[in-house]
N, C-alpha and C. Protein backbone atom coordinates (compact mmCIF):
# COMPACT_ATOMS: atom_id res chain seq x y z
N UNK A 1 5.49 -17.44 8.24
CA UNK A 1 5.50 -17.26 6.80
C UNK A 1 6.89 -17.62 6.30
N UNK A 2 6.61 -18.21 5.05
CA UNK A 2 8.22 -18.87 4.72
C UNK A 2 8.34 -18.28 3.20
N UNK A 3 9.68 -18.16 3.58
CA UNK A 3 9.93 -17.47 1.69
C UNK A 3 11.35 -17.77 0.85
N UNK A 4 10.83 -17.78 -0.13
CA UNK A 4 11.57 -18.55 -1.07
C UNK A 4 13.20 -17.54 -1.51
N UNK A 5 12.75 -16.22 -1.88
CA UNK A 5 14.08 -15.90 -2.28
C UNK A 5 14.19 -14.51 -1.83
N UNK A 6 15.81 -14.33 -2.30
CA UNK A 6 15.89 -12.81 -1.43
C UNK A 6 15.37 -12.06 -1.25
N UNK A 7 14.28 -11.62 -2.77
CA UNK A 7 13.59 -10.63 -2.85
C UNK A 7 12.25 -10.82 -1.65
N UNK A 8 12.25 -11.73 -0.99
CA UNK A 8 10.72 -11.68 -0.28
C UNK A 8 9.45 -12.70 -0.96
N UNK A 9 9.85 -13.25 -2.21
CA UNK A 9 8.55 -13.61 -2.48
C UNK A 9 8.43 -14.96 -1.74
N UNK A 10 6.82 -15.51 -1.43
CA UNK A 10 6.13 -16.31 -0.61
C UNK A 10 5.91 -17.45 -1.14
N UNK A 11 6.46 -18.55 -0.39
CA UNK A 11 5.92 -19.57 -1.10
C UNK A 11 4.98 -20.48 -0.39
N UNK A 12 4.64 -20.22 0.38
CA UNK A 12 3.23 -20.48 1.47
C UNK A 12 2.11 -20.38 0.06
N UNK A 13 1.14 -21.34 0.50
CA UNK A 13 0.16 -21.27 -0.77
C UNK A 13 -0.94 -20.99 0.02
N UNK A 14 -1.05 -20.38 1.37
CA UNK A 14 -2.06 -20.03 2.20
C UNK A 14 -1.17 -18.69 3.37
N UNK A 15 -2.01 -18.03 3.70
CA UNK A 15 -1.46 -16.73 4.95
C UNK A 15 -2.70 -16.81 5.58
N UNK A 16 -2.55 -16.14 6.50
CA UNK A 16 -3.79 -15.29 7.17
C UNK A 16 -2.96 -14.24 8.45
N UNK A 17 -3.36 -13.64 8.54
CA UNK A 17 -3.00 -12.31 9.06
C UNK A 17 -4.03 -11.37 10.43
N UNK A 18 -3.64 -11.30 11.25
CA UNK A 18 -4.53 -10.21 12.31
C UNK A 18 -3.93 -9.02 11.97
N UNK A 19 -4.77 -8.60 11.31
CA UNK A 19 -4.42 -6.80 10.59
C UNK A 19 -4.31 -5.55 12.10
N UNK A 20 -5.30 -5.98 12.77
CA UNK A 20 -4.92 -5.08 13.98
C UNK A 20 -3.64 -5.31 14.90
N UNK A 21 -3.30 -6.50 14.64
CA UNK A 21 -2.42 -6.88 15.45
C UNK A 21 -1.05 -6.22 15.16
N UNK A 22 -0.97 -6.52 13.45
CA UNK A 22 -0.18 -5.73 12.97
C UNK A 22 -0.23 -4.86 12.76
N UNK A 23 -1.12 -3.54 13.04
CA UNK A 23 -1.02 -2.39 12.96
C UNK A 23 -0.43 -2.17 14.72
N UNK A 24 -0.63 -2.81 15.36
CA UNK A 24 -0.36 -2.67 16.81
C UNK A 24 1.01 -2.24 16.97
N UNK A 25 1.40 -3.62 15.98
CA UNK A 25 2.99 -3.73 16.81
C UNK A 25 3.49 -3.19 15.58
N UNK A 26 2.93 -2.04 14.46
CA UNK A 26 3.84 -1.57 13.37
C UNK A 26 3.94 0.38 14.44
N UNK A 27 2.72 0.37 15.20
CA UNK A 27 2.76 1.59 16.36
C UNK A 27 3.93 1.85 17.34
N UNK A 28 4.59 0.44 17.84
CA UNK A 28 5.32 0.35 18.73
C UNK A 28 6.78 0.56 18.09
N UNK A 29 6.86 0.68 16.67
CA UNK A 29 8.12 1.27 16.35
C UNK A 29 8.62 2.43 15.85
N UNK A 30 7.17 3.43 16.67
CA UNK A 30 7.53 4.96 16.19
C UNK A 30 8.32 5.55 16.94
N UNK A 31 8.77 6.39 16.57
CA UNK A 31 8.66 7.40 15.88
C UNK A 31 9.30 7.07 14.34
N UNK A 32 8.31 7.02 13.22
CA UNK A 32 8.78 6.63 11.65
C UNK A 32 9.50 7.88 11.18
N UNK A 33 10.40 7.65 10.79
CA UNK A 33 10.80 8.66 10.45
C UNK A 33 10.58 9.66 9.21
N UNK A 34 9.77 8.94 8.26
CA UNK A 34 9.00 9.59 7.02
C UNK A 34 7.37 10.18 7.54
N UNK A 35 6.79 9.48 8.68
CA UNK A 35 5.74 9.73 9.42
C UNK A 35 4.97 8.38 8.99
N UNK A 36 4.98 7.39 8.31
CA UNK A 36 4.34 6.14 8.09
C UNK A 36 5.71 4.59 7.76
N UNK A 37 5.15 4.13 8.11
CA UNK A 37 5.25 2.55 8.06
C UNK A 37 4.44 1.68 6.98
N UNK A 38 5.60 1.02 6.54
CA UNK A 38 5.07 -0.06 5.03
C UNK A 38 5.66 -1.55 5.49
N UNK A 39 4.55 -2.19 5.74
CA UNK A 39 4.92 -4.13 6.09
C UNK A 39 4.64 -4.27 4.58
N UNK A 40 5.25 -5.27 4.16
CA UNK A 40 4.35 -6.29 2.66
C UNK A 40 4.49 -7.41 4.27
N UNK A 41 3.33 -7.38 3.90
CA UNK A 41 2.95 -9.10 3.87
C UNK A 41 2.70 -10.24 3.78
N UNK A 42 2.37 -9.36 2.06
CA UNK A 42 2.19 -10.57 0.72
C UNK A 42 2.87 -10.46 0.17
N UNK A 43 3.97 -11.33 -0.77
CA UNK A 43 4.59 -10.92 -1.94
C UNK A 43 4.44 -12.21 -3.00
N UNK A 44 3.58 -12.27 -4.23
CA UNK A 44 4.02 -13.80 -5.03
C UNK A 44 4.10 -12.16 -6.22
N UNK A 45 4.78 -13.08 -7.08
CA UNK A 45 4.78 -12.48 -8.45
C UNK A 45 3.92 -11.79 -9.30
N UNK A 46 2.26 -11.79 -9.04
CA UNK A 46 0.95 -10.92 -9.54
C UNK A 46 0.52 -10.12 -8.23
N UNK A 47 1.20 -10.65 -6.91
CA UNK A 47 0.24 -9.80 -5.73
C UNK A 47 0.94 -9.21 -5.02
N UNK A 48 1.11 -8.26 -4.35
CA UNK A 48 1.50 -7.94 -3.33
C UNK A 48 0.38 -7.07 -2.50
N UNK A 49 0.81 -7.31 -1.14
CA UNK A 49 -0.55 -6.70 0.15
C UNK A 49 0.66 -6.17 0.68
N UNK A 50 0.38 -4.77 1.48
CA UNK A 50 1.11 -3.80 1.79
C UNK A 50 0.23 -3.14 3.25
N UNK A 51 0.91 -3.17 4.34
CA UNK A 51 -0.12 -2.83 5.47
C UNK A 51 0.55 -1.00 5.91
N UNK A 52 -0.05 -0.29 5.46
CA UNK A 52 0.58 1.25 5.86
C UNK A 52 -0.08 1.85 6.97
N UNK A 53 0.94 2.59 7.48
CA UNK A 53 0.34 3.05 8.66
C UNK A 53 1.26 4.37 9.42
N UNK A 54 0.26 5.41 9.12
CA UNK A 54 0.61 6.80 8.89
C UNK A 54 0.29 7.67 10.18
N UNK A 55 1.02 8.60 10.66
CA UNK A 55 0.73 9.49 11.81
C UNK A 55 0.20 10.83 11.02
N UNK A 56 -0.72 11.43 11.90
CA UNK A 56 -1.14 12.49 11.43
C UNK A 56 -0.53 13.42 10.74
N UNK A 57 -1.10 13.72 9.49
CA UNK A 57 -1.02 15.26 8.61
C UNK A 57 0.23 13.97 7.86
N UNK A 58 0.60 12.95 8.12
CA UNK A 58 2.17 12.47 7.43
C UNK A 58 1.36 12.50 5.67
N UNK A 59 2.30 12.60 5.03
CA UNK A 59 2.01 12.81 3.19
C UNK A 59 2.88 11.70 2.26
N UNK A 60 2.15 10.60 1.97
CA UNK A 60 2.89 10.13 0.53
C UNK A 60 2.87 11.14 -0.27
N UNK A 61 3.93 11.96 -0.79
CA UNK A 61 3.96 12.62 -1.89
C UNK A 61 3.56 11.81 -3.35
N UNK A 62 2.90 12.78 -4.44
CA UNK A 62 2.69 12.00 -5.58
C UNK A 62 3.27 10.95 -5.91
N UNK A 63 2.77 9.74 -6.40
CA UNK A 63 3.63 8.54 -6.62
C UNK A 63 2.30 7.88 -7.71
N UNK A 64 2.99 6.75 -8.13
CA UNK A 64 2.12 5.85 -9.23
C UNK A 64 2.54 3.96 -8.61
N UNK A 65 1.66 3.07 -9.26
CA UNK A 65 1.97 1.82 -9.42
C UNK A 65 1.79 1.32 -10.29
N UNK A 66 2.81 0.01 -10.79
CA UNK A 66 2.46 -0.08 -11.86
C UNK A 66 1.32 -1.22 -12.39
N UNK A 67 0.66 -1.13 -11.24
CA UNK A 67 -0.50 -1.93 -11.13
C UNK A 67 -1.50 -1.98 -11.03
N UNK A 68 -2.80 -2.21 -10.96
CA UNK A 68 -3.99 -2.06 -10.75
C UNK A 68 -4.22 -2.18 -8.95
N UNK A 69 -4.71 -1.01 -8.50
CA UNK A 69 -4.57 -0.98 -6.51
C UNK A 69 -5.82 -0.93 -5.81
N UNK A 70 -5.81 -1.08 -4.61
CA UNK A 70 -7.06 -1.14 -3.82
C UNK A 70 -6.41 -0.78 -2.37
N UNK A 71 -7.42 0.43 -2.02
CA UNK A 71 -6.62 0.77 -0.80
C UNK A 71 -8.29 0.63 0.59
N UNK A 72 -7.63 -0.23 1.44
CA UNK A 72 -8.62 -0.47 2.34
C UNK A 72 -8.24 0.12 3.66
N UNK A 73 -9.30 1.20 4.16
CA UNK A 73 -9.35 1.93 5.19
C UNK A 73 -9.42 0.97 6.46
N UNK A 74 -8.47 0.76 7.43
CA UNK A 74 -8.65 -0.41 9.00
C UNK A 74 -8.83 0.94 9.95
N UNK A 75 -8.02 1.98 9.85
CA UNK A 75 -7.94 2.50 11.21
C UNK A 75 -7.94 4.22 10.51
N UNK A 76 -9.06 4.97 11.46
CA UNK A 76 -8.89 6.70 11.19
C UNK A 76 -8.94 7.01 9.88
N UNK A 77 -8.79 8.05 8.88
CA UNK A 77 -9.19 8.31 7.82
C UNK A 77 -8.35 8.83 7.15
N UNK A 78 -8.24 8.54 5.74
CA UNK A 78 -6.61 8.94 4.73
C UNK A 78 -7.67 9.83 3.46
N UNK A 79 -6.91 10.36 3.03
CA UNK A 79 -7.26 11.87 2.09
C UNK A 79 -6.42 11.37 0.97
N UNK A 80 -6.99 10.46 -0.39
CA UNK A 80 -6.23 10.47 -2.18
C UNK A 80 -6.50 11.08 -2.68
N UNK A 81 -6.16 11.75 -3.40
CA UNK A 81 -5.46 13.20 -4.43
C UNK A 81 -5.14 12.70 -5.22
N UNK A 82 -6.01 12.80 -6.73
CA UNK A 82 -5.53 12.39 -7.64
C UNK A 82 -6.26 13.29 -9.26
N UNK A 83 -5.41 13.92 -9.72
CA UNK A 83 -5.81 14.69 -10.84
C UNK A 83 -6.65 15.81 -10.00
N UNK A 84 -6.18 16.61 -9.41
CA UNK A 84 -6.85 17.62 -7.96
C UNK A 84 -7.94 17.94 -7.19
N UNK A 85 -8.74 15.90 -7.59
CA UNK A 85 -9.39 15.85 -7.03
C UNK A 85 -9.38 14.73 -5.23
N UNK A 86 -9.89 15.35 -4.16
CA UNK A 86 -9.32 14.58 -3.51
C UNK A 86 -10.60 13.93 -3.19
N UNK A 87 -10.51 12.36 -2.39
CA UNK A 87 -10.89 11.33 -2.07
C UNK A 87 -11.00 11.12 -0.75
N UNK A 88 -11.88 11.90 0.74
CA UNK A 88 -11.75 11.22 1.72
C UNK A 88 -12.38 9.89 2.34
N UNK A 89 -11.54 8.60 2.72
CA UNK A 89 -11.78 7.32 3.02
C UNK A 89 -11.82 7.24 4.54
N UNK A 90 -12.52 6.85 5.17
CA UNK A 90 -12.59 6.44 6.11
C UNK A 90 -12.64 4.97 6.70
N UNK A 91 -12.81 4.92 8.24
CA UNK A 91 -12.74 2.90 7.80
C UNK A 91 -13.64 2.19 7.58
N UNK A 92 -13.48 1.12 7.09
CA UNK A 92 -14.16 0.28 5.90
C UNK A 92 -14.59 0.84 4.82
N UNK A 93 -13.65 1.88 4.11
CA UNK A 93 -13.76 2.18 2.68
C UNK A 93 -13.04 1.96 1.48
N UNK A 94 -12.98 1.18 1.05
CA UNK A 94 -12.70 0.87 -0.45
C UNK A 94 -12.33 1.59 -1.27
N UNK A 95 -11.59 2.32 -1.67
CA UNK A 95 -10.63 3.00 -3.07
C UNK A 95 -9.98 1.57 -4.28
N UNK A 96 -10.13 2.09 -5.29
CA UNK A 96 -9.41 1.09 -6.50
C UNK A 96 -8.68 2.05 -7.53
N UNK A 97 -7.48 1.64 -7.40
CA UNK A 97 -7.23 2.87 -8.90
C UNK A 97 -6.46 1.47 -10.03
N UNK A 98 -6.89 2.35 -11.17
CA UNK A 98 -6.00 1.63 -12.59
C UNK A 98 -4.44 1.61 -12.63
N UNK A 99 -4.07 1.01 -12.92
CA UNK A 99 -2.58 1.01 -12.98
C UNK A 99 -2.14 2.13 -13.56
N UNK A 100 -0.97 2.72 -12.98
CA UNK A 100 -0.59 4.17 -13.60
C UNK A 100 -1.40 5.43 -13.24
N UNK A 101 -1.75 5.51 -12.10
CA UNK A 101 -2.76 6.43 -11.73
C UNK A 101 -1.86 7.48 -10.83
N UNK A 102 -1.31 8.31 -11.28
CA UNK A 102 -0.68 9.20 -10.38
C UNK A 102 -1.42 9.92 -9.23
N UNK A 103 -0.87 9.35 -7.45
CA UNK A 103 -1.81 9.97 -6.70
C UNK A 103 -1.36 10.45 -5.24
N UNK A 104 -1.54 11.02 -4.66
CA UNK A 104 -0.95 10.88 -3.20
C UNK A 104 -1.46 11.05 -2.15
N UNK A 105 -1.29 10.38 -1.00
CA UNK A 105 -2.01 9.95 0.24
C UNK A 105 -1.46 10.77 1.67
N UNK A 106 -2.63 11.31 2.55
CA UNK A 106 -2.24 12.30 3.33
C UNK A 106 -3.24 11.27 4.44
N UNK A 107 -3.09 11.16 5.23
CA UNK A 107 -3.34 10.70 6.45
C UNK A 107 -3.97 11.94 7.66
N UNK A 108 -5.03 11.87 7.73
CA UNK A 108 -6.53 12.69 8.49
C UNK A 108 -6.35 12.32 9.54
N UNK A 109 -5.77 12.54 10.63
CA UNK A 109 -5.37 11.43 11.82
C UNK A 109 -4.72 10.25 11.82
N UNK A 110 -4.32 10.04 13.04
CA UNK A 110 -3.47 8.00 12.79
C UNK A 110 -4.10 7.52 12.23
N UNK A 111 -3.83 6.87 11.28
CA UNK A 111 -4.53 5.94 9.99
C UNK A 111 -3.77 4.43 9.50
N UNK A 112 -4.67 3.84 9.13
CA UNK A 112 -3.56 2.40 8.43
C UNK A 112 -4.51 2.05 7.59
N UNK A 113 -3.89 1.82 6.39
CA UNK A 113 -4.89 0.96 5.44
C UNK A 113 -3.71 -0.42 4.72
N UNK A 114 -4.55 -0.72 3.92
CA UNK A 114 -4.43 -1.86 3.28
C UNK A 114 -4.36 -1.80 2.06
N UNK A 115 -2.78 -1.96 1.48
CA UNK A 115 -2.63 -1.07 0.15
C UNK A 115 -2.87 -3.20 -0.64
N UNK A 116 -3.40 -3.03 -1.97
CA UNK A 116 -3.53 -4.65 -2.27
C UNK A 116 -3.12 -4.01 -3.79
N UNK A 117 -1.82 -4.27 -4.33
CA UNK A 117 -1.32 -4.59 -5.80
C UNK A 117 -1.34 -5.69 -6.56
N UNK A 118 -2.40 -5.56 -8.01
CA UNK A 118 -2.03 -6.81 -8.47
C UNK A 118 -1.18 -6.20 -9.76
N UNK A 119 -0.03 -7.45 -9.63
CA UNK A 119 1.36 -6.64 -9.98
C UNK A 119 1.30 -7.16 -11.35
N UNK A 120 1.93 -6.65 -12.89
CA UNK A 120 1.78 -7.01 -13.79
C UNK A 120 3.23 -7.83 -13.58
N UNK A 121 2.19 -8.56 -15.08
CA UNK A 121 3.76 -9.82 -15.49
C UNK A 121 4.82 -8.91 -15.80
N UNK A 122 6.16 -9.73 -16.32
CA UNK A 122 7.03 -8.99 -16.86
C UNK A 122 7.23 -8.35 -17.71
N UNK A 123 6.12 -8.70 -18.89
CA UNK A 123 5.92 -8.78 -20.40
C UNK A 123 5.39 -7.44 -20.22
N UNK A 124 4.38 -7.30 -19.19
CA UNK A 124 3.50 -6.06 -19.25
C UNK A 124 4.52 -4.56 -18.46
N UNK A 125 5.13 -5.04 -18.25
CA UNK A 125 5.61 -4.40 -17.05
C UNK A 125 7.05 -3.71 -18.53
N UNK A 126 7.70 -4.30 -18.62
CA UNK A 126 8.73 -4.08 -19.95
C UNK A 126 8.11 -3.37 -20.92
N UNK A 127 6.18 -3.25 -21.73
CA UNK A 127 6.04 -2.61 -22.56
C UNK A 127 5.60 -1.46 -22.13
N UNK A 128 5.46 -1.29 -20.65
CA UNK A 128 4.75 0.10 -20.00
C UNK A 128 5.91 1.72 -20.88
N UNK A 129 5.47 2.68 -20.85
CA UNK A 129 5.78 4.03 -21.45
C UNK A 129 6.88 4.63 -20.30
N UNK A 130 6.26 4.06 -19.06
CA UNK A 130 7.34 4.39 -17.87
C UNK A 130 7.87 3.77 -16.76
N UNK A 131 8.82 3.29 -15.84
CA UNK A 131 9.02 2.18 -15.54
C UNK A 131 9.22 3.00 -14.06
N UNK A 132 9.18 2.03 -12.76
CA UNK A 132 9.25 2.53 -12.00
C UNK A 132 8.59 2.89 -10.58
N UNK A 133 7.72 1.70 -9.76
CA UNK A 133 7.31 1.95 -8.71
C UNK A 133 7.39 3.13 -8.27
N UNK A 134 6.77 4.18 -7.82
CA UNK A 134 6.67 5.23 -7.29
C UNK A 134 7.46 6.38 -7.61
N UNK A 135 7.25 6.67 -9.41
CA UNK A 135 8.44 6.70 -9.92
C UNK A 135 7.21 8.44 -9.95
């Protein structure tokens, strides 16, 4: 994968990815010290793909994006919490939230999913009420 500037973004106009593979070798660099692991894999300017991968009971504390998300279950089962209701996913399950959705993710055993952001422009992103990835 080849990339254009500091920040990471991609200028490959094609990827493809072995998701197990990379959950393999994202295993072989535990002990995490938050209890999960975050690859991007994708980065262009509307997308980013995010491969997480969490050890048991580990907790994203509440957080938001400022994007519209999709979280895809690969491995063991993750628990979203959002407005105090919670969400258990298992694998091959599908979650979508709206942009600005305050929520947080607890991991039911070793787990990895597939976090997919489609990221707003700038325009949108500048008139938002609050600014701030995982703010």
């Amino acid at each position: 994968m080849t990339t254009s500037q500091l920040d990471g973004t991609m200028v490959d106009r094609l990827a493809q990815f072995d998701l197990f593979k990379e959950i393999a070798n994202a295993e072989q660099k535990k002990p995490w010290q938050s209890g999960h692991s975050a690859k991007t894999l994708f980065k262009k300017h509307d997308l980013r793909v995010v491969l997480i991968t969490m050890n048991n009971a580990a907790r994203m504390k509440e957080h938001h994006a400022d994007g519209t998300i999709s979280l895809h279950v690969l491995k063991g089962q993750i628990r979203v919490t959002l407005h105090g209701q919670s969400h258990d996913l298992h694998v091959g399950n599908l979650l979508t939230l709206a942009a600005s959705i305050r929520h947080d993710v607890e991991a039911v055993g070793d787990a990895a999913f597939l976090l997919t952001i489609s990221w707003p422009s700038s325009e949108e992103l500048a008139a938002m009420k609050h600014r701030g990835y995982g703010a």
